[in-house]
PDB file of N, CA and C in Angstrom:
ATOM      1  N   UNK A   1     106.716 100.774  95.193  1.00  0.00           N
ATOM      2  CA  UNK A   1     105.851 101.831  95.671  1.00  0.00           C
ATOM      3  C   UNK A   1     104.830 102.114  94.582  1.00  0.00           C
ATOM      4  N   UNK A   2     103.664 102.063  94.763  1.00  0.00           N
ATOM      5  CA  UNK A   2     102.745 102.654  94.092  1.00  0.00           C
ATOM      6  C   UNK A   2     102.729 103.837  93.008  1.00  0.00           C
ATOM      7  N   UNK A   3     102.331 104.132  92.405  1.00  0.00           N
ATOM      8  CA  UNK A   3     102.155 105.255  91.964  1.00  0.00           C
ATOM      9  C   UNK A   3     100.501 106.208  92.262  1.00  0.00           C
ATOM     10  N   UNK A   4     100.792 107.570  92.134  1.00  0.00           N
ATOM     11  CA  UNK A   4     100.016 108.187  92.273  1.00  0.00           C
ATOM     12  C   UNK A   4      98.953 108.673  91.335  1.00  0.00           C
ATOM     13  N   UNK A   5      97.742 108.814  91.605  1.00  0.00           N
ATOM     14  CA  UNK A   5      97.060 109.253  90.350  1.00  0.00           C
ATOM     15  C   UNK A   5      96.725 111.047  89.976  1.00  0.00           C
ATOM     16  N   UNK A   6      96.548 111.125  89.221  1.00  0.00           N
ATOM     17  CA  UNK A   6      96.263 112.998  88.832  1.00  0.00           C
ATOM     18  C   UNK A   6      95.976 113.605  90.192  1.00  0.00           C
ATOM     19  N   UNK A   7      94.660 113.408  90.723  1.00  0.00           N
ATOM     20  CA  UNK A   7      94.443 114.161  92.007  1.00  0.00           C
ATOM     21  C   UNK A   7      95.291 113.914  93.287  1.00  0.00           C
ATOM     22  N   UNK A   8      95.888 112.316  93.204  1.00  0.00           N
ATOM     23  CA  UNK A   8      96.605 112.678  94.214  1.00  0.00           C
ATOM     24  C   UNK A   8      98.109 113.421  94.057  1.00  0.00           C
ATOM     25  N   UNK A   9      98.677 113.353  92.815  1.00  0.00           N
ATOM     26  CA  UNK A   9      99.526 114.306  92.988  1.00  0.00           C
ATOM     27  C   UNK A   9      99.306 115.724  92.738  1.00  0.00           C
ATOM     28  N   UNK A  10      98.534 115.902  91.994  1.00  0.00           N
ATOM     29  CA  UNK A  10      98.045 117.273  92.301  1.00  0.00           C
ATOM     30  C   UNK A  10      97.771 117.827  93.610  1.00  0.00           C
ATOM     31  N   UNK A  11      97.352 117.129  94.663  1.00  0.00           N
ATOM     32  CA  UNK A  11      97.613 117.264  96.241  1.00  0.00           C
ATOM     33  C   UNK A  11      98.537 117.469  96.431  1.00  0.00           C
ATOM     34  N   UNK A  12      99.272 116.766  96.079  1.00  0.00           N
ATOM     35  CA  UNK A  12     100.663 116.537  97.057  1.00  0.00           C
ATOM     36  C   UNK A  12     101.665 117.713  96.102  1.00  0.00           C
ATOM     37  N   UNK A  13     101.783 118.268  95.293  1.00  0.00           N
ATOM     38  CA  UNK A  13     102.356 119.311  94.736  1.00  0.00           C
ATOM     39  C   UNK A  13     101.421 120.571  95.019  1.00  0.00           C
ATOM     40  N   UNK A  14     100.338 120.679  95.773  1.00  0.00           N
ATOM     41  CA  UNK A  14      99.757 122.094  95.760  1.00  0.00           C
ATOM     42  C   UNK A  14     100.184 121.833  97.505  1.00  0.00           C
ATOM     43  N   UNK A  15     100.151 121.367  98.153  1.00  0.00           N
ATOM     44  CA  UNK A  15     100.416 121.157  99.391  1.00  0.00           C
ATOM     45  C   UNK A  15     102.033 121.596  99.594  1.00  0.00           C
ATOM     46  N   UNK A  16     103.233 121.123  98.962  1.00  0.00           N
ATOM     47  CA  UNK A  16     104.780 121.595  99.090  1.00  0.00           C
ATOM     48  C   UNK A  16     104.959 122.193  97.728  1.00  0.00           C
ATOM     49  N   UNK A  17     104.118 122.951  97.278  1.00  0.00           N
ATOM     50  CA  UNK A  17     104.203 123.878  96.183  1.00  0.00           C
ATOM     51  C   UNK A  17     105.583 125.123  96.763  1.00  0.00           C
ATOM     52  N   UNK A  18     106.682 125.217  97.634  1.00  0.00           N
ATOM     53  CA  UNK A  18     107.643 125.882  97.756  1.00  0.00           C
ATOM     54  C   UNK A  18     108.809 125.039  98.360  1.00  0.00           C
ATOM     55  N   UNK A  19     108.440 123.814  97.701  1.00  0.00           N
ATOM     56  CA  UNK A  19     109.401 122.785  98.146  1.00  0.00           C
ATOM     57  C   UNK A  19     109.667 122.416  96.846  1.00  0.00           C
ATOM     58  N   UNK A  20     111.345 121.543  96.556  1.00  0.00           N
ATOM     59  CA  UNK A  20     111.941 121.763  95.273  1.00  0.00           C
ATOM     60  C   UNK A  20     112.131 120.296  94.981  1.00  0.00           C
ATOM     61  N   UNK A  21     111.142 119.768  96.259  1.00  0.00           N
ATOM     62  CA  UNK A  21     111.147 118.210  95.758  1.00  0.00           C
ATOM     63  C   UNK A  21     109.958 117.584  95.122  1.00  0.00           C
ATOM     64  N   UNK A  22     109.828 116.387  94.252  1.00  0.00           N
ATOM     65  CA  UNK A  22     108.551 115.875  94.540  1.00  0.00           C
ATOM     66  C   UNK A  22     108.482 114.464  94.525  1.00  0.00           C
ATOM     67  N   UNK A  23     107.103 113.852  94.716  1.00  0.00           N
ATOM     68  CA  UNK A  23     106.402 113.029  94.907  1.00  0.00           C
ATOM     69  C   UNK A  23     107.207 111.592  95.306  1.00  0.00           C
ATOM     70  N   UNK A  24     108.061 111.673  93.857  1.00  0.00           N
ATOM     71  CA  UNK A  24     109.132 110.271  93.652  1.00  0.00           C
ATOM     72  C   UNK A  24     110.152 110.014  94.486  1.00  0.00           C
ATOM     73  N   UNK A  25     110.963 111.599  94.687  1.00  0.00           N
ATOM     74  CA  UNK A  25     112.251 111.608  95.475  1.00  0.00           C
ATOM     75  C   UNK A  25     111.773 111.229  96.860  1.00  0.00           C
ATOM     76  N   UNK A  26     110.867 111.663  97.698  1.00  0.00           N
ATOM     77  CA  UNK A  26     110.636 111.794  98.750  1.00  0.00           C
ATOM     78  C   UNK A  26     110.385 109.629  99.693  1.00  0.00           C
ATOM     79  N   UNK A  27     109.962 109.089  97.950  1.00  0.00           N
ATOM     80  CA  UNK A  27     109.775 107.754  98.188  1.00  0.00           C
ATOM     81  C   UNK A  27     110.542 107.268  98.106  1.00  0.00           C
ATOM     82  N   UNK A  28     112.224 107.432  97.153  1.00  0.00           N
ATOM     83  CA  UNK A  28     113.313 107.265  96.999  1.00  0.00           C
ATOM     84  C   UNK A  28     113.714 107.276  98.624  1.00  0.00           C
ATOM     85  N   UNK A  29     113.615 108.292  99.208  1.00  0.00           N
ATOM     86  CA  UNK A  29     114.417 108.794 100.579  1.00  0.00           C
ATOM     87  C   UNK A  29     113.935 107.943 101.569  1.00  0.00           C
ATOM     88  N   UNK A  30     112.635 107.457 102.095  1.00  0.00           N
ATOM     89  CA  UNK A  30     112.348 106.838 102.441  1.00  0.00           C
ATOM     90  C   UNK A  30     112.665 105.425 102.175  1.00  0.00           C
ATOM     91  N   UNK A  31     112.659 104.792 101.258  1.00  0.00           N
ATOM     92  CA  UNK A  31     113.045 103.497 101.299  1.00  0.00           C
ATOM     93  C   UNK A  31     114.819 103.345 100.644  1.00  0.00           C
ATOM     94  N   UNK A  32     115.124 104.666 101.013  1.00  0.00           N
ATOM     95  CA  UNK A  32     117.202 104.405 101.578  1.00  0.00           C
ATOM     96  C   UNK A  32     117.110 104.486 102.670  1.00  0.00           C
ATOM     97  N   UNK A  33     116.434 105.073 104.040  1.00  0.00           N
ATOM     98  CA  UNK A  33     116.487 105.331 105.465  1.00  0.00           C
ATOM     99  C   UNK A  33     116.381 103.968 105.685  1.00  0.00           C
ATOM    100  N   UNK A  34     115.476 103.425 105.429  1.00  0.00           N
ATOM    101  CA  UNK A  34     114.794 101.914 105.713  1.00  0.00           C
ATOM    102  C   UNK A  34     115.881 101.157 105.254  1.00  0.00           C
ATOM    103  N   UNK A  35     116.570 101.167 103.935  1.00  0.00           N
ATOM    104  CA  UNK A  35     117.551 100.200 103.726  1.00  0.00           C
ATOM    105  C   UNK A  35     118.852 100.206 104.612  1.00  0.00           C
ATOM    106  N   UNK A  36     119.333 101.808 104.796  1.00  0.00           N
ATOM    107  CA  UNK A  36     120.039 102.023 105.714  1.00  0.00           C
ATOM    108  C   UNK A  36     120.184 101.590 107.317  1.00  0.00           C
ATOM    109  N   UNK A  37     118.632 101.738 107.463  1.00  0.00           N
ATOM    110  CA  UNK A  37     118.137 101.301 108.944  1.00  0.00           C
ATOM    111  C   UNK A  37     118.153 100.154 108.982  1.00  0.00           C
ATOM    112  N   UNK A  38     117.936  98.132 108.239  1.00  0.00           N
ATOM    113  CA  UNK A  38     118.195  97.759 108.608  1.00  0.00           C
ATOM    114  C   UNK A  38     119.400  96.899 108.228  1.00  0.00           C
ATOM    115  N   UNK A  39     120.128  97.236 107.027  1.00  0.00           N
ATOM    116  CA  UNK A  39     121.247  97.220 107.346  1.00  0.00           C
ATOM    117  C   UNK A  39     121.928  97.202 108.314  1.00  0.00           C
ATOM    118  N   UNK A  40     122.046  98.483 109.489  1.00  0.00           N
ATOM    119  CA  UNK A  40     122.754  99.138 110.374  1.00  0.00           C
ATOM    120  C   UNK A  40     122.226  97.456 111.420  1.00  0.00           C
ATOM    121  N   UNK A  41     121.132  97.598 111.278  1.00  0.00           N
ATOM    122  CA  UNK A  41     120.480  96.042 112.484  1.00  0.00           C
ATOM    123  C   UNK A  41     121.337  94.890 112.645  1.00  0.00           C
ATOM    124  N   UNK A  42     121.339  94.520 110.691  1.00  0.00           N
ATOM    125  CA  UNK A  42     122.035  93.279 110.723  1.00  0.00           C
ATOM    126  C   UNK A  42     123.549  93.573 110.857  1.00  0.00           C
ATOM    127  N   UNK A  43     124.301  94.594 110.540  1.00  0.00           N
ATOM    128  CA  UNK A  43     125.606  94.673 111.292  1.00  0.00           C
ATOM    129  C   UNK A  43     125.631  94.399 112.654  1.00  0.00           C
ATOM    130  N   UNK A  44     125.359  95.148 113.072  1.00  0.00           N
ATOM    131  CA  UNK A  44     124.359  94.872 114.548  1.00  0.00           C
ATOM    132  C   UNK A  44     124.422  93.880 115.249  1.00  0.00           C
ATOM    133  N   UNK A  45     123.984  92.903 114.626  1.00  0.00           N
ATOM    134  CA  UNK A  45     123.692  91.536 114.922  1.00  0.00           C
ATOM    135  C   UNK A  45     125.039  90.379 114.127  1.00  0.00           C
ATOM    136  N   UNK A  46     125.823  91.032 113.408  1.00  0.00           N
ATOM    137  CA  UNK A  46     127.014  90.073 112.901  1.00  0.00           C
ATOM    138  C   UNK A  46     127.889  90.406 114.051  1.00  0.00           C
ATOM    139  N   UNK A  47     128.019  91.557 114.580  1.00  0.00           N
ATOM    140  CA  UNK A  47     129.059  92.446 115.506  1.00  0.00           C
ATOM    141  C   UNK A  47     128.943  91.459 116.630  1.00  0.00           C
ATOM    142  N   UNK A  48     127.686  91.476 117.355  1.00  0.00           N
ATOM    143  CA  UNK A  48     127.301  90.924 118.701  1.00  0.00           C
ATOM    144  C   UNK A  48     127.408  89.256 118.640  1.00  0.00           C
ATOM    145  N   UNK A  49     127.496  88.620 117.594  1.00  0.00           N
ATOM    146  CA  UNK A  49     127.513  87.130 117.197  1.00  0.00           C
ATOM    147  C   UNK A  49     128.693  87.047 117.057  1.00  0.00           C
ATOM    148  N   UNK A  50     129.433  88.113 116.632  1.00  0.00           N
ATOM    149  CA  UNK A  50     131.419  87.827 116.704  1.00  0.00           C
ATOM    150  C   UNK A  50     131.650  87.873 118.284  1.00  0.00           C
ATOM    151  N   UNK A  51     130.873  88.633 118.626  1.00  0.00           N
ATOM    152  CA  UNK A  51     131.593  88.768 120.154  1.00  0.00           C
ATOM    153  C   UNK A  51     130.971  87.939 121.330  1.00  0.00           C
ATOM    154  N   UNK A  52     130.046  87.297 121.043  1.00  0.00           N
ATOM    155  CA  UNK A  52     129.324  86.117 121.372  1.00  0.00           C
ATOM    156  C   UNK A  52     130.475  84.596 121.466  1.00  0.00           C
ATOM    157  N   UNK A  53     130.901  84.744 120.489  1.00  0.00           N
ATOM    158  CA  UNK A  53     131.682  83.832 120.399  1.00  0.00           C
ATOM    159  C   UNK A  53     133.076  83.449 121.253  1.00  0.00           C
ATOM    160  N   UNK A  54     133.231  84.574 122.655  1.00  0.00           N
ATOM    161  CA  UNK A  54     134.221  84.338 123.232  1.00  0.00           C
ATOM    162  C   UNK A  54     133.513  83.756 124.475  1.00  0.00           C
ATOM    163  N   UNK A  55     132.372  84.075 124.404  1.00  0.00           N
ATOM    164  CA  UNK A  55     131.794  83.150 125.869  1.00  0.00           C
ATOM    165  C   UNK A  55     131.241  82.048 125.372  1.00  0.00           C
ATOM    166  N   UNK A  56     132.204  80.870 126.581  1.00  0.00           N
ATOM    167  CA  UNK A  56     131.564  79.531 126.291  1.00  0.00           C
ATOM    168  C   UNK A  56     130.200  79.402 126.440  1.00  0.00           C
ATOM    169  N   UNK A  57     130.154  78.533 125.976  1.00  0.00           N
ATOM    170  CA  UNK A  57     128.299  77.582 124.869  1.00  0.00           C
ATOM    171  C   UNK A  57     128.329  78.227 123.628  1.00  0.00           C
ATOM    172  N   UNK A  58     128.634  78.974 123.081  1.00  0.00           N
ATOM    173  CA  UNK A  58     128.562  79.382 122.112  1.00  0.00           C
ATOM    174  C   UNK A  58     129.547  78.910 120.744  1.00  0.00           C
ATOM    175  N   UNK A  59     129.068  78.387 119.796  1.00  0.00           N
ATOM    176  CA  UNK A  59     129.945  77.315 118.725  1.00  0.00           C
ATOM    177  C   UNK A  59     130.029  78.432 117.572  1.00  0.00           C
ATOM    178  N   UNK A  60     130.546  78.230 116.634  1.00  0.00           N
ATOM    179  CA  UNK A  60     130.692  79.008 115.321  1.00  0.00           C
ATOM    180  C   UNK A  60     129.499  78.524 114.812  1.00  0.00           C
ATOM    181  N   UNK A  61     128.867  77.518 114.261  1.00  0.00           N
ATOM    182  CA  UNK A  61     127.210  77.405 113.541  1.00  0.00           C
ATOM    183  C   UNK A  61     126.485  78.077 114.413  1.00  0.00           C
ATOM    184  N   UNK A  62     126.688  78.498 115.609  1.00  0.00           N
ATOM    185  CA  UNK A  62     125.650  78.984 116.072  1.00  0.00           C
ATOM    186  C   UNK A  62     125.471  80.378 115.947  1.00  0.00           C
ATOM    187  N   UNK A  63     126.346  80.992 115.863  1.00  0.00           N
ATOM    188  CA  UNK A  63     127.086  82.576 115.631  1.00  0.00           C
ATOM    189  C   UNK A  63     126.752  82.575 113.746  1.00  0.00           C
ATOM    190  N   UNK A  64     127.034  81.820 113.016  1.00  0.00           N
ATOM    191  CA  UNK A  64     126.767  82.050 111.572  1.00  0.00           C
ATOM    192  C   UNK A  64     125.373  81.304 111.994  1.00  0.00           C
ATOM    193  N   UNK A  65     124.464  80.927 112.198  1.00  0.00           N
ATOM    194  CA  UNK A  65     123.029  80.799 112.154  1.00  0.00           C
ATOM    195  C   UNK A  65     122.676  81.716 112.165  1.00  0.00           C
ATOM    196  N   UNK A  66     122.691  82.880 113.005  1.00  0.00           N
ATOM    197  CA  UNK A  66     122.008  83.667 113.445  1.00  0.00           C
ATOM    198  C   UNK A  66     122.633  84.994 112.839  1.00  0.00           C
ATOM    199  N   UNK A  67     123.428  84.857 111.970  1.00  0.00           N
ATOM    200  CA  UNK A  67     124.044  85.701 110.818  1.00  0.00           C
ATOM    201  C   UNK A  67     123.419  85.579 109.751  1.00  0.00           C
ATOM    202  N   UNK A  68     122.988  84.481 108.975  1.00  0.00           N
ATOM    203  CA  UNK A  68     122.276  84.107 108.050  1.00  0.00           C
ATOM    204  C   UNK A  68     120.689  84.295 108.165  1.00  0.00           C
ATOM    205  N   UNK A  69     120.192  83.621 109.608  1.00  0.00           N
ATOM    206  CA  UNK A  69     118.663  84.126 109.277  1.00  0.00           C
ATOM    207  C   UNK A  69     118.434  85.516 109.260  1.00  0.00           C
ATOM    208  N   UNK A  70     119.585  86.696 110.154  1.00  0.00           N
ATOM    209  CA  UNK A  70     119.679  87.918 109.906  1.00  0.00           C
ATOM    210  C   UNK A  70     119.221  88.634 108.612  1.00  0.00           C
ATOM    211  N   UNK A  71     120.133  88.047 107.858  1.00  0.00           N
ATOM    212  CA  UNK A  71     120.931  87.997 106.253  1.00  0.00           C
ATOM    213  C   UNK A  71     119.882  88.271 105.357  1.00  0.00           C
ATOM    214  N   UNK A  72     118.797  87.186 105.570  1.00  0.00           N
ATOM    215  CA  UNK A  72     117.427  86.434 105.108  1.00  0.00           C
ATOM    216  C   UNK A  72     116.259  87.575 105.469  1.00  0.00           C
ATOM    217  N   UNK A  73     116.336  87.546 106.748  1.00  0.00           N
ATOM    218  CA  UNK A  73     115.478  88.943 106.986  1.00  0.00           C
ATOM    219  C   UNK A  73     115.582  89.852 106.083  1.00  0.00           C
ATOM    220  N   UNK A  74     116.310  90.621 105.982  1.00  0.00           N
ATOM    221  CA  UNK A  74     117.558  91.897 105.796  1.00  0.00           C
ATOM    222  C   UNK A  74     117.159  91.619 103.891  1.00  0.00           C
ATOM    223  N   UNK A  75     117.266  90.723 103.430  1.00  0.00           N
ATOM    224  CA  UNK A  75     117.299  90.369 102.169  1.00  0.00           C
ATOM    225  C   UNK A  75     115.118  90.498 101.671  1.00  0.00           C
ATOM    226  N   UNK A  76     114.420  89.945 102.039  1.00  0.00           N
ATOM    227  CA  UNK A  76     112.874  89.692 102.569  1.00  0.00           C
ATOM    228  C   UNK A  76     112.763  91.424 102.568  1.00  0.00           C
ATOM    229  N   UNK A  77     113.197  91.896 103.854  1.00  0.00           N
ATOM    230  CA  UNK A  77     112.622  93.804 104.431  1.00  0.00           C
ATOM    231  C   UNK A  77     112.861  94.170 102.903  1.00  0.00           C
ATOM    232  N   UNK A  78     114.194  94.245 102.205  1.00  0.00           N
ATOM    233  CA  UNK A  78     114.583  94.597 101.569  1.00  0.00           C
ATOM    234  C   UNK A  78     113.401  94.739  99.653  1.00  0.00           C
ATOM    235  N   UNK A  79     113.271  93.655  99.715  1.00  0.00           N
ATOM    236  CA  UNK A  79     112.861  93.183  98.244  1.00  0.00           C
ATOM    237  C   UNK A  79     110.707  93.470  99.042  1.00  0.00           C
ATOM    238  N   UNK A  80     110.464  93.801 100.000  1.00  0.00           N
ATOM    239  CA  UNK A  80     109.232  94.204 100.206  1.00  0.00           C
ATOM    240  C   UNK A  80     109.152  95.636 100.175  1.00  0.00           C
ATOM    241  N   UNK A  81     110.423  96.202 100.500  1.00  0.00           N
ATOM    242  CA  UNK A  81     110.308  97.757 100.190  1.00  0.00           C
ATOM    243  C   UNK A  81     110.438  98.096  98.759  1.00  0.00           C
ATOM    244  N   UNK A  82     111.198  97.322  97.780  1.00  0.00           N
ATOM    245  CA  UNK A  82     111.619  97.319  96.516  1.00  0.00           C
ATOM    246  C   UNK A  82     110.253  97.106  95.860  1.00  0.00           C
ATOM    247  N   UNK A  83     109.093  96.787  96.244  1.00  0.00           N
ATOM    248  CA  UNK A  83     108.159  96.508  95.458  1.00  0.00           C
ATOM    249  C   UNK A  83     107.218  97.756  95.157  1.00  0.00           C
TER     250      UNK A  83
END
């Protein structure tokens, strides 16, 4: 995440000037929702690929394929919010 310069945090602290948070935490919180959020996806998607696996056509590489490019995503969202 970026950082802010003098005027813009000076905005952004005269604006929630009775709020006990600032600038940093609020970017912290946001990119745990997001990590949280797709986390929750790729469970999501390991859950439904386990249970995929009781109806025929469906093989084990095909159920861990689609666990892994998950994985890959999930790993990618991750290290683009980290920047």
């Amino acid at each position: 995440m970026s950082l802010m310069d003098a005027d813009q945090n000076a905005a952004f602290n005269a604006a929630n000037s009775g709020a006990s948070f600032d600038a940093g935490e609020v970017g912290v919180f946001i990119i745990s929702v997001g990590i949280v959020l797709i986390l929750t996806w790729w469970a999501w998607v390991a859950i439904s690929s386990y249970k995929g696996l009781s109806s025929p056509g469906t093989s084990v590489p095909d159920a861990a394929g689609k666990i892994v490019r998950a994985a890959f995503i999930v790993m990618m969202v991750i290290a683009v919010m980290a920047l």
